[in-house]
N, C-alpha and C. Protein backbone atom coordinates (compact mmCIF):
# COMPACT_ATOMS: atom_id res chain seq x y z
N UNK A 1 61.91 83.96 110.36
CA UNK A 1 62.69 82.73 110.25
C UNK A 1 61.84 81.67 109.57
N UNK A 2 62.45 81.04 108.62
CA UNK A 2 61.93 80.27 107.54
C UNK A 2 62.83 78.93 107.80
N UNK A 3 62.70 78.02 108.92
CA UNK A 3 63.84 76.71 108.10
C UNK A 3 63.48 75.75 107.42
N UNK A 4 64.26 75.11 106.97
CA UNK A 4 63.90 74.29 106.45
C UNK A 4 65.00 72.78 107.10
N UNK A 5 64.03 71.79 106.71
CA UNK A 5 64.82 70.29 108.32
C UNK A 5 65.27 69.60 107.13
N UNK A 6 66.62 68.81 107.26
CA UNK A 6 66.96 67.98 106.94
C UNK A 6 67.26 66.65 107.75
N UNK A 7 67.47 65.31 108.02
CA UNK A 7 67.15 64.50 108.68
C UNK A 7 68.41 63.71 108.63
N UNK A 8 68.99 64.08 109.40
CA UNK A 8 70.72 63.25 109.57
C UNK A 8 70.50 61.90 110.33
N UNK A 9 70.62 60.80 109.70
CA UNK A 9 70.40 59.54 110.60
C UNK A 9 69.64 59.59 111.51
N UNK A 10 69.48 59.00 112.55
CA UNK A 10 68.50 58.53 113.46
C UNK A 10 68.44 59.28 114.63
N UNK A 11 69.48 60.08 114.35
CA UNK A 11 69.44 60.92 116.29
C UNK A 11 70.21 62.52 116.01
N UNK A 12 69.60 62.92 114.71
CA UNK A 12 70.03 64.38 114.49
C UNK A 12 69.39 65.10 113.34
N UNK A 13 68.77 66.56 113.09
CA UNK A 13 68.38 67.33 111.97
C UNK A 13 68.96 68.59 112.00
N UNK A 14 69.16 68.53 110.81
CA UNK A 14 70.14 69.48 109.95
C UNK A 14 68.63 71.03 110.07
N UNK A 15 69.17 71.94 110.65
CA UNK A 15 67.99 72.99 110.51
C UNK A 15 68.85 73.79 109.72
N UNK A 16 68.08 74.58 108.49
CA UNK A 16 68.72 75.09 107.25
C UNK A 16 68.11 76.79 107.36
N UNK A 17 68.72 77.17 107.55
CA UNK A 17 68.28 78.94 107.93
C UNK A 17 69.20 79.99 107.06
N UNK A 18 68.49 81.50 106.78
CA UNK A 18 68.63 82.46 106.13
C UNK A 18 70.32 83.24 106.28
N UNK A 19 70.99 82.30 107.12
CA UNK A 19 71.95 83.16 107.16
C UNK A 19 72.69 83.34 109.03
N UNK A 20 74.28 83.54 109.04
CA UNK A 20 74.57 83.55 110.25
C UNK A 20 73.66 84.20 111.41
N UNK A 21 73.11 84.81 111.58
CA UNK A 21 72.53 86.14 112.26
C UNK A 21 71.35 84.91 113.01
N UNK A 22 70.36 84.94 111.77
CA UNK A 22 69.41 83.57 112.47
C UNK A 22 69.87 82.32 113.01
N UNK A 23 71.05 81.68 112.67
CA UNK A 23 71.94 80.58 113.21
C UNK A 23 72.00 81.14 114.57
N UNK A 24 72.61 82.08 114.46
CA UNK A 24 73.20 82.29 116.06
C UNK A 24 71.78 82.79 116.81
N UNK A 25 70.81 83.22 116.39
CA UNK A 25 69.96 83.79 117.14
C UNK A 25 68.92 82.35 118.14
N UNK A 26 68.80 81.42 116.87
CA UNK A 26 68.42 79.89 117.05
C UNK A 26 69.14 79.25 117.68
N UNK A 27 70.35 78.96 117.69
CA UNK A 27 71.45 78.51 118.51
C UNK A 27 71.18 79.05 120.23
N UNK A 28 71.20 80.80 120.11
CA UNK A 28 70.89 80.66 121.30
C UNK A 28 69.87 80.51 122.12
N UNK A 29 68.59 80.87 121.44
CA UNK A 29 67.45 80.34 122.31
C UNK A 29 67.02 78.92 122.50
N UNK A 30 67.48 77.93 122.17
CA UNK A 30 67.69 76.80 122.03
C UNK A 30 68.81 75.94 123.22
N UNK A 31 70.00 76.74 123.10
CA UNK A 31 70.81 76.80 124.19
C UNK A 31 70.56 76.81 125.24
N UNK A 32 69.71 77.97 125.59
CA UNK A 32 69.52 78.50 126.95
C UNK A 32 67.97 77.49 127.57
N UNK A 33 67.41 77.14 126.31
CA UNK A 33 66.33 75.95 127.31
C UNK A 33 66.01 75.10 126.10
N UNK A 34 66.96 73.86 126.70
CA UNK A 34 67.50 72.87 125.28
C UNK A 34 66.06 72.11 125.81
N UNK A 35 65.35 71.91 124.43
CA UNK A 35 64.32 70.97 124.34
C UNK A 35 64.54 69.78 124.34
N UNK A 36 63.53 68.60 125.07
CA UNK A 36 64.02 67.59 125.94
C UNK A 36 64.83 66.69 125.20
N UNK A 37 65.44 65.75 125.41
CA UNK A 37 66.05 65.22 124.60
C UNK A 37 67.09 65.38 123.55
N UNK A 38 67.36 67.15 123.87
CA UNK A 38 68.33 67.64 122.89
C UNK A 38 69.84 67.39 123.39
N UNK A 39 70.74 66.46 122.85
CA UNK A 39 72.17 66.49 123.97
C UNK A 39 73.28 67.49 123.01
N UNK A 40 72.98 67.83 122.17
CA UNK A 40 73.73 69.14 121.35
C UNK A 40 73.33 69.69 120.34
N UNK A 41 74.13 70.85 120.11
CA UNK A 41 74.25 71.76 119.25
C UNK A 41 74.90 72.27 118.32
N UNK A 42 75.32 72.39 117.41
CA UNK A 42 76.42 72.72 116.42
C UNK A 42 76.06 73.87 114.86
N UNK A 43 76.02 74.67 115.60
CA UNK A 43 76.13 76.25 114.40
C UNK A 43 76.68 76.15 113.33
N UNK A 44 76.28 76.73 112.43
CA UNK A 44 77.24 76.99 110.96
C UNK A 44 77.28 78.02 110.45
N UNK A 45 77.72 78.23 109.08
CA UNK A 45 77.16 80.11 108.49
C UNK A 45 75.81 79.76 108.38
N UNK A 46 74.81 78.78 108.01
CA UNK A 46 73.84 78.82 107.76
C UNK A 46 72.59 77.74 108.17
N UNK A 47 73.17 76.70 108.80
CA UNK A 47 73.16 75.83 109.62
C UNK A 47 73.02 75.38 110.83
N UNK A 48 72.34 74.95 111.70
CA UNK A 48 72.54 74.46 112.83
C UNK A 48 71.98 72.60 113.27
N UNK A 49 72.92 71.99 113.01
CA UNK A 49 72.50 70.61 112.99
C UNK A 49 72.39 70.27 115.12
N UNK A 50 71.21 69.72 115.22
CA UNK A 50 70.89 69.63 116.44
C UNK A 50 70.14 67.69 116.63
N UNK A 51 71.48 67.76 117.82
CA UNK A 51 71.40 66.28 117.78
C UNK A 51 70.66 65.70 119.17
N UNK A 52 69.83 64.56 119.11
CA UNK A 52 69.00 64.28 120.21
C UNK A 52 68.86 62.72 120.27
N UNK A 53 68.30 62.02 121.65
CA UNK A 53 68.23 61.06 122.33
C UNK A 53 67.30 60.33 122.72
N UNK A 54 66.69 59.62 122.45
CA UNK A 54 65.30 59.26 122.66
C UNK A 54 65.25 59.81 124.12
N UNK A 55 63.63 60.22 124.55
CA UNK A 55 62.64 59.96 124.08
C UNK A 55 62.25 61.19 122.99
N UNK A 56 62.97 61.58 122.48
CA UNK A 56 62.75 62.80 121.66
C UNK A 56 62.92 61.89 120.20
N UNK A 57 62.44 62.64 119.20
CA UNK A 57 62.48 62.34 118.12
C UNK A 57 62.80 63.47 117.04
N UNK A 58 62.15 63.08 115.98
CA UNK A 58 62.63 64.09 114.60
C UNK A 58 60.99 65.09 114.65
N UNK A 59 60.48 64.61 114.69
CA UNK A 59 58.88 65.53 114.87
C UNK A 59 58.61 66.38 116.04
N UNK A 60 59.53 65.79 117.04
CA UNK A 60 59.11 66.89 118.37
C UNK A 60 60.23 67.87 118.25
N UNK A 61 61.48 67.32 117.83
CA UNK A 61 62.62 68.54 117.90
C UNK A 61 62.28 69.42 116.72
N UNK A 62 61.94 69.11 115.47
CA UNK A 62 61.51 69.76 114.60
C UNK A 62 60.21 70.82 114.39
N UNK A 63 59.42 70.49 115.88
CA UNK A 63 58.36 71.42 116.40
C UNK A 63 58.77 72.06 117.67
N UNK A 64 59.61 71.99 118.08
CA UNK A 64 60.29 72.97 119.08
C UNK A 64 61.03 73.95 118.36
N UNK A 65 61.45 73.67 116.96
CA UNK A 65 62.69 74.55 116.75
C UNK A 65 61.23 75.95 115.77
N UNK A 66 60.55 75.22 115.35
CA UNK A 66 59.39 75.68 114.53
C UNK A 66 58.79 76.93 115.93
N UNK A 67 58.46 76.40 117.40
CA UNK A 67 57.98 77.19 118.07
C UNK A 67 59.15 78.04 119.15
N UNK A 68 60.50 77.72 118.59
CA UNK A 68 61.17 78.57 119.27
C UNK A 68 60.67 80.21 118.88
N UNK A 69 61.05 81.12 119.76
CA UNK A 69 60.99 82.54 119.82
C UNK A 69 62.26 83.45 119.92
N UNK A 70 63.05 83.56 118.98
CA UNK A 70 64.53 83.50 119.19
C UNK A 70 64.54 85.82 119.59
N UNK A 71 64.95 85.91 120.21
CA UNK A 71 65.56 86.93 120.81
C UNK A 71 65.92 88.16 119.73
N UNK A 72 65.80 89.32 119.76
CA UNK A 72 66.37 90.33 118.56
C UNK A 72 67.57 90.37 118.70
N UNK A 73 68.37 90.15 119.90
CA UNK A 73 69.61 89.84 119.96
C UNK A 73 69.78 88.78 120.75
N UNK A 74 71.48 88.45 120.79
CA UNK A 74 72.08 87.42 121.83
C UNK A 74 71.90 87.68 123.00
N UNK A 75 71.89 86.88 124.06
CA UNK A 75 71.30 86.56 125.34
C UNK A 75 73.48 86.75 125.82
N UNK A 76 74.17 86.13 125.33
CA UNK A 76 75.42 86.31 125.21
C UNK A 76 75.30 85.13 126.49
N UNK A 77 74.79 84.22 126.13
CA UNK A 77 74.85 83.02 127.23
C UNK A 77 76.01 82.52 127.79
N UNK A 78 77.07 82.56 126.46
CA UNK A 78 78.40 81.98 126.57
C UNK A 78 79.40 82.83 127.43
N UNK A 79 79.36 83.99 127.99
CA UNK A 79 79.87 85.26 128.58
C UNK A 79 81.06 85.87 127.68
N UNK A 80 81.83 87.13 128.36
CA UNK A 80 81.96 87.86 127.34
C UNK A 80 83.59 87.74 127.56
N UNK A 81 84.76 87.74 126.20
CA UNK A 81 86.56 87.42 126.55
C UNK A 81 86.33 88.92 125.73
N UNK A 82 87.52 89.46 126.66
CA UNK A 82 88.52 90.88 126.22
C UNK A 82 89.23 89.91 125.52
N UNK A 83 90.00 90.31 124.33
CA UNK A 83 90.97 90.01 123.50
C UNK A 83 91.95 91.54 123.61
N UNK A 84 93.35 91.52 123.85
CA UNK A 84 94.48 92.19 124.02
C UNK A 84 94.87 91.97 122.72
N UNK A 85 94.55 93.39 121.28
CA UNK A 85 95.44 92.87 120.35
C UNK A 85 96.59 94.03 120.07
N UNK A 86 97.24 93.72 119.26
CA UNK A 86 98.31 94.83 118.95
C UNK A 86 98.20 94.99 117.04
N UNK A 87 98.10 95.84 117.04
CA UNK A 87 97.82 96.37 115.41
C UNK A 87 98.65 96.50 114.53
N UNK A 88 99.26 95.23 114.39
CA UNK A 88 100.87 95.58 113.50
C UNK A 88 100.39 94.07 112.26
N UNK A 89 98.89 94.08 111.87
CA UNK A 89 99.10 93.17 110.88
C UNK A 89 99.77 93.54 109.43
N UNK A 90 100.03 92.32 108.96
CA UNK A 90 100.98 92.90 107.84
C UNK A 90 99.61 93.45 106.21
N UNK A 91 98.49 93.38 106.86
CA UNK A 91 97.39 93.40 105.96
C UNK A 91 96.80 94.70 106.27
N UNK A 92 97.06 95.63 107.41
CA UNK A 92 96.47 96.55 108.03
C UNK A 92 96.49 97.70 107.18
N UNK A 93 96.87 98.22 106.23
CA UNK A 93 97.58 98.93 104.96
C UNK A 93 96.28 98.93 104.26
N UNK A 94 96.32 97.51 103.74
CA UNK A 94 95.58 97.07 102.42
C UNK A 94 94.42 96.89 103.11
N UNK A 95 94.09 96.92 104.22
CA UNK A 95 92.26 96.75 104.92
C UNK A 95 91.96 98.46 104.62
N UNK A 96 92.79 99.07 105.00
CA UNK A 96 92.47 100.82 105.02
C UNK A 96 92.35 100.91 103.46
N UNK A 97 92.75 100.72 102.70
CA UNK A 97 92.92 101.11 100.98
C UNK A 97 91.43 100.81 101.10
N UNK A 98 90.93 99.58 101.63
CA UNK A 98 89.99 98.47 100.74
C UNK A 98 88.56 99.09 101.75
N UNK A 99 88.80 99.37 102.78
CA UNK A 99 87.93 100.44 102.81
C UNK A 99 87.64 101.99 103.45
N UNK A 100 88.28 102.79 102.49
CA UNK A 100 88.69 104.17 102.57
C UNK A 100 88.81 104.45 104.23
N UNK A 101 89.12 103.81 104.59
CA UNK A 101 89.57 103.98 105.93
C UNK A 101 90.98 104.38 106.64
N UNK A 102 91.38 105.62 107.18
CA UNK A 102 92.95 104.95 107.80
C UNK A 102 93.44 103.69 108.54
N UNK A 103 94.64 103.67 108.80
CA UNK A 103 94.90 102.35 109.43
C UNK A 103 94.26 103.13 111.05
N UNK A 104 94.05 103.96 111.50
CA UNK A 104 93.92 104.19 112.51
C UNK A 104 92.24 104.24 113.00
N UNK A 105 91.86 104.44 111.74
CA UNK A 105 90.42 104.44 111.99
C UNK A 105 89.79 102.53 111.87
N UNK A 106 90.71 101.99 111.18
CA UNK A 106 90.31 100.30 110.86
C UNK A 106 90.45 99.71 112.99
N UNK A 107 91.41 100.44 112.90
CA UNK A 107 91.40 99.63 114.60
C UNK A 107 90.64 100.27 115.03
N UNK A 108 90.17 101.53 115.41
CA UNK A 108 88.95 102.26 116.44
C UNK A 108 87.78 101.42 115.70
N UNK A 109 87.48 100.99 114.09
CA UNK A 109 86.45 100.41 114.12
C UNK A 109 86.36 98.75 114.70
N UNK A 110 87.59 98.20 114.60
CA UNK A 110 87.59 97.13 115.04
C UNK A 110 87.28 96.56 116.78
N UNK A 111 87.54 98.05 117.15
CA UNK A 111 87.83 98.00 118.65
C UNK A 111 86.34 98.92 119.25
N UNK A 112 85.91 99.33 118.33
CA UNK A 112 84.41 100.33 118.91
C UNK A 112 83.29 99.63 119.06
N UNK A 113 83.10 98.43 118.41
CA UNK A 113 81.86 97.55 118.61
C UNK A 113 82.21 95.98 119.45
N UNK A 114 81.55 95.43 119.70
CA UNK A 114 81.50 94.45 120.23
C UNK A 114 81.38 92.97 119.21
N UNK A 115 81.80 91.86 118.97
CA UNK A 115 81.62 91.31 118.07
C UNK A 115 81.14 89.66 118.45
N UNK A 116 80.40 88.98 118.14
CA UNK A 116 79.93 87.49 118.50
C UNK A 116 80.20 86.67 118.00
N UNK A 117 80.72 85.46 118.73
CA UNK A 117 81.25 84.21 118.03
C UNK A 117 79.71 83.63 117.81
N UNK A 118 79.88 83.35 116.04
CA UNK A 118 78.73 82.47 115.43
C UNK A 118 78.74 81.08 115.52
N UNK A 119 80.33 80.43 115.12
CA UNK A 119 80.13 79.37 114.91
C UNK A 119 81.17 78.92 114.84
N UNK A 120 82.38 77.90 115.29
CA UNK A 120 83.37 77.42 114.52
C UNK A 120 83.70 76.57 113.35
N UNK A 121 84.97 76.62 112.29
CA UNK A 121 85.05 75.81 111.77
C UNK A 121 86.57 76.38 111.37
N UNK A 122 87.05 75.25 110.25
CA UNK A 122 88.19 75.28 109.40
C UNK A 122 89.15 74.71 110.23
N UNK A 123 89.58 74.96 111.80
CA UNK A 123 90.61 74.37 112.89
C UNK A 123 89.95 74.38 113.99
N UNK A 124 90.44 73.46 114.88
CA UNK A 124 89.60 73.50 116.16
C UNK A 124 89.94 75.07 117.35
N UNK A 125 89.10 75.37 117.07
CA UNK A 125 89.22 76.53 118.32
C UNK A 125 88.84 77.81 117.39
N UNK A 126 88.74 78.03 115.63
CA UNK A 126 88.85 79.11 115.03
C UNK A 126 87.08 79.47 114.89
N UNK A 127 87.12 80.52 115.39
CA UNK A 127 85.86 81.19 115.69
C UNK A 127 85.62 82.12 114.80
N UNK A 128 84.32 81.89 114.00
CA UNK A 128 84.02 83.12 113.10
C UNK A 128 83.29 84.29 113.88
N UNK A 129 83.38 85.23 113.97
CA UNK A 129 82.94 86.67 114.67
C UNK A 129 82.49 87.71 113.64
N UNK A 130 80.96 87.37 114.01
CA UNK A 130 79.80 88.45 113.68
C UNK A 130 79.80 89.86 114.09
N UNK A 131 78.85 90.59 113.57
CA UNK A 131 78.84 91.89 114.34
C UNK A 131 79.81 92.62 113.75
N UNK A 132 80.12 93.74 114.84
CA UNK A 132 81.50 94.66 114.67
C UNK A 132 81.04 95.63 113.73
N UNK A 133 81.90 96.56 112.72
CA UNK A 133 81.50 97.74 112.33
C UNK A 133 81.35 96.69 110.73
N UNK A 134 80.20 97.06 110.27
CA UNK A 134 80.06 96.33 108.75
C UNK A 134 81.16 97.28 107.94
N UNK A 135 81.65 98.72 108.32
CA UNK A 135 82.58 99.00 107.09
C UNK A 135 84.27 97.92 107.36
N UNK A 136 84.05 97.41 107.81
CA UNK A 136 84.91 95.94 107.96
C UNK A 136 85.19 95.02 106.68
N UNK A 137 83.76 94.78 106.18
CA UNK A 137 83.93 94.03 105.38
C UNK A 137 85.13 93.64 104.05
N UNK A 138 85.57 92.83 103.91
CA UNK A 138 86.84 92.84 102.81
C UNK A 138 86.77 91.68 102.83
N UNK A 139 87.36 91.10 101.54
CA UNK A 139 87.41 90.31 100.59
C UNK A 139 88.74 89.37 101.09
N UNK A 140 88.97 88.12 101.23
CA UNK A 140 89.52 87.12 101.52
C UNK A 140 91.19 87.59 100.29
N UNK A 141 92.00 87.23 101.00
CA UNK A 141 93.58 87.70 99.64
C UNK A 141 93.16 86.81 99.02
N UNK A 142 93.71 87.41 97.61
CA UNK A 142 93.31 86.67 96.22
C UNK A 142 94.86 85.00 96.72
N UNK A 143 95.42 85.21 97.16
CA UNK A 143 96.40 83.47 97.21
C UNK A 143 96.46 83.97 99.12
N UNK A 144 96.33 82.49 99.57
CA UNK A 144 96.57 82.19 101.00
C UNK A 144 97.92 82.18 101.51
N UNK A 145 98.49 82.51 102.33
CA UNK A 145 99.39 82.19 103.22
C UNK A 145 99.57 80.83 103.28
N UNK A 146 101.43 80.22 102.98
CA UNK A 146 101.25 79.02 104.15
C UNK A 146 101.58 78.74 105.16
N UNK A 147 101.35 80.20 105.54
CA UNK A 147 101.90 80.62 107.51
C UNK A 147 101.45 81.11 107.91
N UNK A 148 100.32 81.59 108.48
CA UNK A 148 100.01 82.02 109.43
C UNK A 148 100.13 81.84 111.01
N UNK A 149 100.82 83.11 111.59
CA UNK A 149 100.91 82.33 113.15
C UNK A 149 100.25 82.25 114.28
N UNK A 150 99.98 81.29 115.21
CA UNK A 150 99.20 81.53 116.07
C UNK A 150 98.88 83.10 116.50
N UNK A 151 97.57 82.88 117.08
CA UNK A 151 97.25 84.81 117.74
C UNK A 151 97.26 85.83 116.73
N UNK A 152 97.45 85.69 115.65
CA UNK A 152 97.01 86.65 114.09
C UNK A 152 95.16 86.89 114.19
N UNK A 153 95.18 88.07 114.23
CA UNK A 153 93.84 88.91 114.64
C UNK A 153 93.53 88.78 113.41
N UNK A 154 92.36 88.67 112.14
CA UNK A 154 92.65 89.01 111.04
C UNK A 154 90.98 89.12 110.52
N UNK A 155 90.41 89.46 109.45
CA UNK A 155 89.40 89.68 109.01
C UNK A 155 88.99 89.35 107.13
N UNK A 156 87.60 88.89 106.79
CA UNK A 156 87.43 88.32 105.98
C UNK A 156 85.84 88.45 105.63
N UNK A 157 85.55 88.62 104.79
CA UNK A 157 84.11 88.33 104.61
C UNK A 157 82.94 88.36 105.38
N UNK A 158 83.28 89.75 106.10
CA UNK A 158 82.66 90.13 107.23
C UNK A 158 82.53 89.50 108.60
N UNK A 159 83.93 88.73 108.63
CA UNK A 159 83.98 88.21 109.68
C UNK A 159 84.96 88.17 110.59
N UNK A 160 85.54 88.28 111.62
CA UNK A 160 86.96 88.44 112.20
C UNK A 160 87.48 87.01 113.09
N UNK A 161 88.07 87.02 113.27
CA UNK A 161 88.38 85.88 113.68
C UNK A 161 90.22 86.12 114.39
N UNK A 162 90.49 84.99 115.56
CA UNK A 162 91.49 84.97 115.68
C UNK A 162 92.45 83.29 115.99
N UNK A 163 93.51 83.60 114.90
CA UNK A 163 93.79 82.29 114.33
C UNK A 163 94.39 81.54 116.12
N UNK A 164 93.95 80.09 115.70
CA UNK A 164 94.12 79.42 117.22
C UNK A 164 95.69 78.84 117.26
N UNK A 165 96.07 78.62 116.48
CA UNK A 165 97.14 77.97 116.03
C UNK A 165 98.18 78.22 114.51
N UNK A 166 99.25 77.60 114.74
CA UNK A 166 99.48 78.04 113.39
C UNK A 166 99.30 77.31 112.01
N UNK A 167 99.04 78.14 110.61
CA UNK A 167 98.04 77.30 109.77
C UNK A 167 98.09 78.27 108.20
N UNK A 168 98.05 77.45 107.47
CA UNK A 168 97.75 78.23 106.14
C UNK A 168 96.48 79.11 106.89
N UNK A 169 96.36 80.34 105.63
CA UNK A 169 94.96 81.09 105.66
C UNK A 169 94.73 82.34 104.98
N UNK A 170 94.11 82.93 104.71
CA UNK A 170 93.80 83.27 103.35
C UNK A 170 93.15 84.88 103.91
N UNK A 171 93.36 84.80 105.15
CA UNK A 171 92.36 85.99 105.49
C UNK A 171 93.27 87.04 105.53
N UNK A 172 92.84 88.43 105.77
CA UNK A 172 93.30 89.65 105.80
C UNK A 172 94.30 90.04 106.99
N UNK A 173 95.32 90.24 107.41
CA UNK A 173 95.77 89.85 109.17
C UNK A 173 96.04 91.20 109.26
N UNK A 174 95.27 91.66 110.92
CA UNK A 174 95.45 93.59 111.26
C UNK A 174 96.16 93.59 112.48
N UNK A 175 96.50 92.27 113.22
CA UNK A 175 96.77 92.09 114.35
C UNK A 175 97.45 90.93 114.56
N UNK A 176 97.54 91.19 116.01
CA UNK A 176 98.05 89.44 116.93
C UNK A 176 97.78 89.63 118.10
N UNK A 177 97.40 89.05 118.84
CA UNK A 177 97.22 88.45 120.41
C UNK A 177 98.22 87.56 120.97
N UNK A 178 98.44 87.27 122.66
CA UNK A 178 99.17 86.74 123.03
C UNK A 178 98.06 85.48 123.70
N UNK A 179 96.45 86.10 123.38
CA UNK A 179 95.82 85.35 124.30
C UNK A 179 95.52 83.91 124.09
N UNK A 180 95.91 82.80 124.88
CA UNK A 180 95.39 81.43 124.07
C UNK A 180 93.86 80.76 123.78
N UNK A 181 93.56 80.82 122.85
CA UNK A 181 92.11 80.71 122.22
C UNK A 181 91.79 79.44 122.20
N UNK A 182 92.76 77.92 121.85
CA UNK A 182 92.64 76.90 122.13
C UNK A 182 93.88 76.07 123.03
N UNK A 183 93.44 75.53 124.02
CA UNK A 183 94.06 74.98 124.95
C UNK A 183 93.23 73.56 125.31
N UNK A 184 94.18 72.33 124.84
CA UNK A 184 93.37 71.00 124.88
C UNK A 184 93.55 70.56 126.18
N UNK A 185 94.24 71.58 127.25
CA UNK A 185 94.16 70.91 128.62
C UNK A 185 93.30 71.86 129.42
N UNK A 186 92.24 72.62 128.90
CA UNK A 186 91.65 73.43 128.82
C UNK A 186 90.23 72.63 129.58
N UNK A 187 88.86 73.19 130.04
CA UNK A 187 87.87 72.47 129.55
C UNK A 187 86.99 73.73 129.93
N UNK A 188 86.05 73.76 128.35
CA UNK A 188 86.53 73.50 127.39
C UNK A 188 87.79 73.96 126.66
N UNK A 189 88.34 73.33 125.31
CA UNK A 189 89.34 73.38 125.31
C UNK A 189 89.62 75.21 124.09
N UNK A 190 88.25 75.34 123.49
CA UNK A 190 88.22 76.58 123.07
C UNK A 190 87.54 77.82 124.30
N UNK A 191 88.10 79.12 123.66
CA UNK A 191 87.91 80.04 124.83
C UNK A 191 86.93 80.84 124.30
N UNK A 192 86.63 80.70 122.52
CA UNK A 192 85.75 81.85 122.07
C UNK A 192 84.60 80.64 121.44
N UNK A 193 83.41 80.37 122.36
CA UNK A 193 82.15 79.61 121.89
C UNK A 193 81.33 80.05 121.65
N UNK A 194 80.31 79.37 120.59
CA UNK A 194 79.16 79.88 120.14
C UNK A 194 78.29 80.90 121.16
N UNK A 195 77.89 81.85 120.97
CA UNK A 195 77.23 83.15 121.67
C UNK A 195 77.93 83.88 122.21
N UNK A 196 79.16 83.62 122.29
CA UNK A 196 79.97 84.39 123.49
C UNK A 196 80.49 85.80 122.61
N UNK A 197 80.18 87.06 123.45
CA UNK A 197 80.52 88.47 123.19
C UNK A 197 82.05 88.21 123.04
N UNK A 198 82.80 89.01 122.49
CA UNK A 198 84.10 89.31 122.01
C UNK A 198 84.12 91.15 121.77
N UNK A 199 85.34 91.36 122.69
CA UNK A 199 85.56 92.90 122.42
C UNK A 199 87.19 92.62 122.24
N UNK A 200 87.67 93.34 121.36
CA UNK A 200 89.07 93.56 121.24
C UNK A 200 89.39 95.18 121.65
N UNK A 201 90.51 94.50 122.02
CA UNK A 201 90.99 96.14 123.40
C UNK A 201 92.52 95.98 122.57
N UNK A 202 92.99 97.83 122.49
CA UNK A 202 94.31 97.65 121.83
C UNK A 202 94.99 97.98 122.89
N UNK A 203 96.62 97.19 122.54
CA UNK A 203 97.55 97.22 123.66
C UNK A 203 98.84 97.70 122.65
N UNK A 204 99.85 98.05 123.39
CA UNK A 204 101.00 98.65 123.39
C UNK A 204 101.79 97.55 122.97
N UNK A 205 102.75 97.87 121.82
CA UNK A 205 103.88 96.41 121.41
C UNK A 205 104.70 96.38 122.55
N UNK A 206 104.69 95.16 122.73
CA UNK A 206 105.44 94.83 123.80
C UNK A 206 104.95 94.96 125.33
């Protein structure tokens, strides 16, 4: 791990890292014994801007993150949600073409590994999800949707995700869930947070 600090106003630094994998790996050892003065955290694909309170400063958080010892894997601090999906995306076809896969083998791979929320962004509650089987990977549709509906299971750029709400989106869709992922009477009001394990389990339509 190589970062590099950027210096966001007076009470936050931008830590600039190699890629999701080290985000989340930094994120969580950091998490689990937040250096003094640290009052948050916020992940990215490549990113983790970490914000603090006096008596801490930019030189001590910036030498904690320097002597963190981050884990070969997740600690899975955040604990672990079953996701219930059903495999009727309308993209599930074109994920098998895209990688010589059947549609039947795209869900056993989707459903055989375990997968980690890195980081959110794009809507509140939409969780990008690491991990999982890398023959996953596929390419974002060349034009977006301007519908997507809530609980659409769907996959992208090696990442899976399940939509919180309903929303344009551009990603690949293999599924849907009934489960609610963001709930603002919730606390918190998302259900899939940074570190937290994710397994998707297939269920029966209907």
């Amino acid at each position: 791990m190589n970062p590099r600090f950027r210096r966001c106003g007076d009470q936050a630094v931008l830590v600039e890292l190699g890629g999701a994998a080290e985000v989340l790996a930094l994120y969580d050892t950091l998490a689990a014994d937040p250096p003094r003065g640290v009052t948050d955290l916020l992940p990215a694909a490549r990113t983790l801007l970490v914000r603090f309170e006096p008596p801490a400063h930019w030189g001590a958080v910036e030498s904690a993150v320097l002597n963190a010892r981050p884990a070969a894997g997740p600690r899975v601090a955040a604990g672990e949600v079953t996701v219930p999906v059903v495999y009727d995306g309308d993209d599930l076809a074109d994920v098998a073409v895209l990688t010589g896969l059947s549609e039947r083998e795209v869900v056993e791979a989707h459903t055989g590994m375990p997968w980690t929320v890195a980081f959110s962004g794009f809507a509140p509650g939409f969780a990008y999800l690491v991990g999982g089987n890398p023959r996953l990977r596929v390419p974002r549709r060349t034009e977006s949707r301007v519908r997507v509906p809530a609980g659409a299971v769907a996959l992208a750029a090696g990442f899976s995700a399940v939509y919180p709400r309903e929303s344009p989106g551009g990603w690949r869709l293999i599924g849907r869930t009934d489960l609610p992922v963001w709930d603002v009477a919730a606390d918190p009001p998302a259900l899939l947070r940074p570190g937290a394990r994710v397994r998707f389990v297939e269920v029966r339509r209907g």
